[in-house]
Protein backbone atom coordinates (compact mmCIF):
# COMPACT_ATOMS: atom_id res chain seq x y z
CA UNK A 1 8.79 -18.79 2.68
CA UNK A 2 7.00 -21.65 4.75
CA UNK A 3 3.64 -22.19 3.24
CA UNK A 4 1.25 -21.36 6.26
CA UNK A 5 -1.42 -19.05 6.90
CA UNK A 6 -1.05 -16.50 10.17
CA UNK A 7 -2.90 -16.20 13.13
CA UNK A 8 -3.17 -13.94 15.99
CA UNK A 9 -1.99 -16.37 18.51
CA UNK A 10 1.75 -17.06 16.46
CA UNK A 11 4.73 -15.39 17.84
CA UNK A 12 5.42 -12.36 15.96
CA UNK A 13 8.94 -13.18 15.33
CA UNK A 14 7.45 -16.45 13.02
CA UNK A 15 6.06 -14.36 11.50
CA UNK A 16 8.90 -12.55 10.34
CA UNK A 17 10.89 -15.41 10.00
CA UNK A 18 8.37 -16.99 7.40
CA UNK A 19 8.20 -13.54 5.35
CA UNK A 20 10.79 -10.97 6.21
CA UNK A 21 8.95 -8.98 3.68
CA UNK A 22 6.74 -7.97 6.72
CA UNK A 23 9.29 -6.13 7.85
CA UNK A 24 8.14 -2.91 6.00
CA UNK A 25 4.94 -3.35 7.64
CA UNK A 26 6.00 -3.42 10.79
CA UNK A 27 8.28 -0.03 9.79
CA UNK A 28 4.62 1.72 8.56
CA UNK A 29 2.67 1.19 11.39
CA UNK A 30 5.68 1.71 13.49
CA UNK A 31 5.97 -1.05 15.57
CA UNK A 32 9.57 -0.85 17.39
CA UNK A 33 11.69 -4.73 17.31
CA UNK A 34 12.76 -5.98 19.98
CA UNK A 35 9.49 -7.46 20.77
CA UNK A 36 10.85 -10.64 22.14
CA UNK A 37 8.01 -13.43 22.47
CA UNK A 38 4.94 -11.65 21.63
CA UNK A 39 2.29 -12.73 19.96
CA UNK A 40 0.61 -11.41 17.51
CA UNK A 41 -2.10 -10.49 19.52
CA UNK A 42 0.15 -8.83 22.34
CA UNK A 43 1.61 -6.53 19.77
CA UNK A 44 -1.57 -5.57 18.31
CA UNK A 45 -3.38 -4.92 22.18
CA UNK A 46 -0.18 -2.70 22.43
CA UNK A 47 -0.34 -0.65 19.94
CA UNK A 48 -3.91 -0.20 19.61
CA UNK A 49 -4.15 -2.22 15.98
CA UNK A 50 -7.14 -4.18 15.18
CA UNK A 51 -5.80 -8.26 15.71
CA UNK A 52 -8.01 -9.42 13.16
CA UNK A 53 -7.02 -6.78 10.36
CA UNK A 54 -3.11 -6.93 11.13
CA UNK A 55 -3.47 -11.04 10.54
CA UNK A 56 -5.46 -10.35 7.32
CA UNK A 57 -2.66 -7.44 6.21
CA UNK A 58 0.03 -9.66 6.82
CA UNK A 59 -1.71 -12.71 4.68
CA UNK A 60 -2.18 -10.59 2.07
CA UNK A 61 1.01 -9.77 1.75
CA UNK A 62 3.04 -12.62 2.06
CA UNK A 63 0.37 -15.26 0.27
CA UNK A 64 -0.31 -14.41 -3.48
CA UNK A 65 -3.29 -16.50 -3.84
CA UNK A 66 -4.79 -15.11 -0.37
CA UNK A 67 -8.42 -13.19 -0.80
CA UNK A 68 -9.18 -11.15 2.23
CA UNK A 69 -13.01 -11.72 3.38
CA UNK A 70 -14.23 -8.70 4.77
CA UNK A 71 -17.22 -10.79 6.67
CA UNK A 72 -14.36 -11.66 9.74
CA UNK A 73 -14.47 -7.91 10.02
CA UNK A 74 -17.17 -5.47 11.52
CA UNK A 75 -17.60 -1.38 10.82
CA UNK A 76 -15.19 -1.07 13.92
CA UNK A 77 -11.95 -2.32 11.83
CA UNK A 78 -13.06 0.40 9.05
CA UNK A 79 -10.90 3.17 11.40
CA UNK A 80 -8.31 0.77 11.40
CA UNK A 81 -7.94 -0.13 7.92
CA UNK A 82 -7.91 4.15 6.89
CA UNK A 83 -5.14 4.62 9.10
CA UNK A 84 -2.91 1.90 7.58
CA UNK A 85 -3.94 3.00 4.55
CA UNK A 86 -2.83 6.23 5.52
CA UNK A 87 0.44 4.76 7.36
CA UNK A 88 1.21 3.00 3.87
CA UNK A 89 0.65 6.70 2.10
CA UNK A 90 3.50 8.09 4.04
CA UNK A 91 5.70 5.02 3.59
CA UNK A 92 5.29 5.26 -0.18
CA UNK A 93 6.10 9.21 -0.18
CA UNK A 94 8.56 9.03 2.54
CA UNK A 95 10.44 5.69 2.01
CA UNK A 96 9.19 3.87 -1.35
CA UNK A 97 9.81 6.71 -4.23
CA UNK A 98 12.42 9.26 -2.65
CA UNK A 99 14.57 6.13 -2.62
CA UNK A 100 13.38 5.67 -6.66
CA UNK A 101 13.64 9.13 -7.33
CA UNK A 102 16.83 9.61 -6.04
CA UNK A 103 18.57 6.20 -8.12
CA UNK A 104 16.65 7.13 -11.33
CA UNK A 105 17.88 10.58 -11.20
CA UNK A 106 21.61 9.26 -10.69
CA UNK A 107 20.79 6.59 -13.46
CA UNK A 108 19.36 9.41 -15.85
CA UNK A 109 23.06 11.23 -15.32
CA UNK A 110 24.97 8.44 -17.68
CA UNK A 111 22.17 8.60 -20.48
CA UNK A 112 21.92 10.60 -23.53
CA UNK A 113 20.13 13.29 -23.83
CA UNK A 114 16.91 12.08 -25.34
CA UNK A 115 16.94 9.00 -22.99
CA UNK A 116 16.94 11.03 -20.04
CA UNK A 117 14.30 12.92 -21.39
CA UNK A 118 12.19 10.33 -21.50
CA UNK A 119 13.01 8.33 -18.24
CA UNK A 120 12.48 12.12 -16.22
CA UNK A 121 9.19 12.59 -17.98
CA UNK A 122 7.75 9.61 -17.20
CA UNK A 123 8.53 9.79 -14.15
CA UNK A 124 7.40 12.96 -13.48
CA UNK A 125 4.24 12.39 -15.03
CA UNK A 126 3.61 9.50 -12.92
CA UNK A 127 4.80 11.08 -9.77
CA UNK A 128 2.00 13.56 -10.55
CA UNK A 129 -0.73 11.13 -10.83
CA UNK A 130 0.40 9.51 -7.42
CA UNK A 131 0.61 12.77 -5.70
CA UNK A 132 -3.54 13.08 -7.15
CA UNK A 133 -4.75 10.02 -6.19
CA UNK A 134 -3.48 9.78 -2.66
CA UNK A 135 -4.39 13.90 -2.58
CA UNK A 136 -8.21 12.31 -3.25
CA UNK A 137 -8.14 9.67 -0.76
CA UNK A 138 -6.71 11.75 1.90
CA UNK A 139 -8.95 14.83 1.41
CA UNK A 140 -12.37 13.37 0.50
CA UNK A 141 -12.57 9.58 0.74
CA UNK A 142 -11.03 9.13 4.41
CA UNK A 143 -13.09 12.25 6.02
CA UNK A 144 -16.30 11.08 4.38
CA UNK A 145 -15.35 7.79 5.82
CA UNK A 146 -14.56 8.92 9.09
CA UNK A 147 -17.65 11.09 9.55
CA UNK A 148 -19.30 8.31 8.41
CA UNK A 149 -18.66 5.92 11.18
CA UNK A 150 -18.32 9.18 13.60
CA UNK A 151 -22.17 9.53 12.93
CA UNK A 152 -21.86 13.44 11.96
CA UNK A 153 -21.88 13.25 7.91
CA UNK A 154 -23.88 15.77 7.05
CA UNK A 155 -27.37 14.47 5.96
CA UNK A 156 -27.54 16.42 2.38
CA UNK A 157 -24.13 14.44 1.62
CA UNK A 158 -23.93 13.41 -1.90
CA UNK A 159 -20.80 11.78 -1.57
CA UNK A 160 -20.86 7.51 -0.92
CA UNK A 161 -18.20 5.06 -1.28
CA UNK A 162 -19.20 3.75 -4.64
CA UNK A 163 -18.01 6.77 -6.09
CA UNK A 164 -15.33 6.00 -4.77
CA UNK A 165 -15.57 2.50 -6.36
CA UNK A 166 -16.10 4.05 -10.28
CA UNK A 167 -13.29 6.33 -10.11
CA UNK A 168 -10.63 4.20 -8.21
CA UNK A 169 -7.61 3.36 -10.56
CA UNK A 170 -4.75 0.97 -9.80
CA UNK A 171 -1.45 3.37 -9.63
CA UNK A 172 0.49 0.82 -10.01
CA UNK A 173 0.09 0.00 -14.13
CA UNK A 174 1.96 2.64 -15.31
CA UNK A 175 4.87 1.15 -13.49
CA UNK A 176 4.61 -1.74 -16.09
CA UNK A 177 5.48 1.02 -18.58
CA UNK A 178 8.43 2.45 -17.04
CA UNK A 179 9.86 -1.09 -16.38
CA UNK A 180 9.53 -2.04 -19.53
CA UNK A 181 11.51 1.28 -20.89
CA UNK A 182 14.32 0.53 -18.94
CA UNK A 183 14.65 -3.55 -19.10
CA UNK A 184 14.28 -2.67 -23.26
CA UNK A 185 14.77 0.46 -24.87
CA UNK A 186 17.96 2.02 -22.60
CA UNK A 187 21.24 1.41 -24.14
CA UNK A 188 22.77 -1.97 -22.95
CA UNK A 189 25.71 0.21 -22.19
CA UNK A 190 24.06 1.80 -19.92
CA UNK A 191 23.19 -1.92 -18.02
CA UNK A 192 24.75 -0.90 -14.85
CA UNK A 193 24.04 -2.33 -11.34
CA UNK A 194 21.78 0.79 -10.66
CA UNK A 195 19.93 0.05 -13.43
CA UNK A 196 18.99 -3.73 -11.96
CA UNK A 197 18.35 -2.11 -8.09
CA UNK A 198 15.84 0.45 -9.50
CA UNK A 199 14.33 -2.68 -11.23
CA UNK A 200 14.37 -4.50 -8.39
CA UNK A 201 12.40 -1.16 -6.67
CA UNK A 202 9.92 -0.79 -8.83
CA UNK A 203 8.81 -4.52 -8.74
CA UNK A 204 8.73 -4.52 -4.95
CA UNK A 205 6.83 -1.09 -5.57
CA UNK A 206 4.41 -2.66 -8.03
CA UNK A 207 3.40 -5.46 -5.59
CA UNK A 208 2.97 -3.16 -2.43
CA UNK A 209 0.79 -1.51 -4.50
CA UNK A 210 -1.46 -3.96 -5.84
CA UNK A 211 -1.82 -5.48 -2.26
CA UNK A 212 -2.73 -1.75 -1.16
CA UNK A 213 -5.72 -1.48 -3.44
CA UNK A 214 -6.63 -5.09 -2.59
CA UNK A 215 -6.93 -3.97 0.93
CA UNK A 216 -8.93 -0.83 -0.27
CA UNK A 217 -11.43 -2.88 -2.78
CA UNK A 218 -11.84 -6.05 -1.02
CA UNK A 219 -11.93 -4.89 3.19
CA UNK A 220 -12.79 -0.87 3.28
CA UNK A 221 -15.27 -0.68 0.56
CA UNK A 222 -17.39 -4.03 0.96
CA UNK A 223 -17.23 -2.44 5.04
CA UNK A 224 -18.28 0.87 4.22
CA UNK A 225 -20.87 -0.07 1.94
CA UNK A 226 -22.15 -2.25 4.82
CA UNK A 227 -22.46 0.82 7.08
CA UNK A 228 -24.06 2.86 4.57
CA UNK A 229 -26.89 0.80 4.40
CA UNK A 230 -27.12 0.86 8.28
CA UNK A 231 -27.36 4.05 8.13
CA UNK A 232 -29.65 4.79 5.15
């Protein structure tokens, strides 16, 4: 990857070119390829994205030691930032863990019985606590939000983003587990190429994740918070 920093005015194909990693952003938000010469910019005017925020996204993503500074952004990019964050929802439930599911659930076929046990718990388990936590988001955070910056929350709301803030857990940790039980405690003759490509998923997972709740601690709640006390 080169080491450089994007902008709005760089040909969209760079960008690619530099990260193809960006390529599942581009399949969330679904922007079609075959975008020839178009900046940046031109793709974001033509699909209604914020310029600023798809820059910062895609910085975030392909620069580890990037930290996303909400102050280039205003309460109009808060809309913006829900819907990828809503975009990157359905990519995780329609793309990311089907794919997992299915390869685990092949995987779990070879293994004895108290191995598979284990791996299908765990799983399970942690399927559940993804289903809750985007449930949450989608269902109270993102309509407080959007009434919010509509102007019609109700005025005896209890409900602010720091709650939000207290009760926000990274979904990604418990990924660490189930890594670690199959790198370590599956049978090494069980070490088939499966097992390496649902390794390889999970870390990819793992990342996307941690660069999703970047996005949600760093850009929408220092924004909201902002517009809160507009508002107050």
């Amino acid at each position: 990857m080169n080491n450089i920093r994007y902008s709005k005015n760089m040909k969209l194909a760079q960008l690619i070119a530099a990260d193809s990693e960006l390529l599942s952003l581009l399949q969330r938000l679904d922007i079609k390829l075959g975008f020839g010469e178009a900046t940046v910019e031109d793709i974001c005017r033509r699909y209604g994205l914020s310029t600023e925020l798809f820059v910062i996204i895609c910085n975030i993503y392909s620069f580890r030691d990037y930290r996303p500074d909400a102050d280039t952004l205003t309460s109009d990019d808060i809309t913006h930032i829900t819907n990828y964050l809503q975009a990157s929802h359905n990519y995780y439930k329609q793309v990311c863990f089907p794919a997992i599911h299915d390869k685990i659930h092949s995987l779990v076929v070879e293994l004895d019985d108290v191995s598979r046990h284990l791996i299908d718990k765990f799983y399970d388990d942690y399927d559940c606590e993804v289903a809750n936590h985007f449930r949450y988001e989608e269902t109270i955070v993102f309509p407080y939000i959007a009434s919010l910056v509509a102007g019609t929350l109700a005025h005896d709301s209890e409900y602010s983003i720091s709650k939000f803030e207290k009760s926000h857990s990274y979904i990604g940790e418990k990924l660490n587990d189930l890594k670690n039980i199959i790198i370590k405690y599956l049978p090494e003759e069980h070490s088939s190429p499966l097992r390496f490509e649902i390794l390889k998923d999970i870390y990819d997972l793992e990342n996307d994740l941690r660069k999703h709740s970047l996005i949600e601690n760093r850009l929408l709640v220092s924004l909201v918070e902002k517009l809160e006390k507009s508002n107050e």
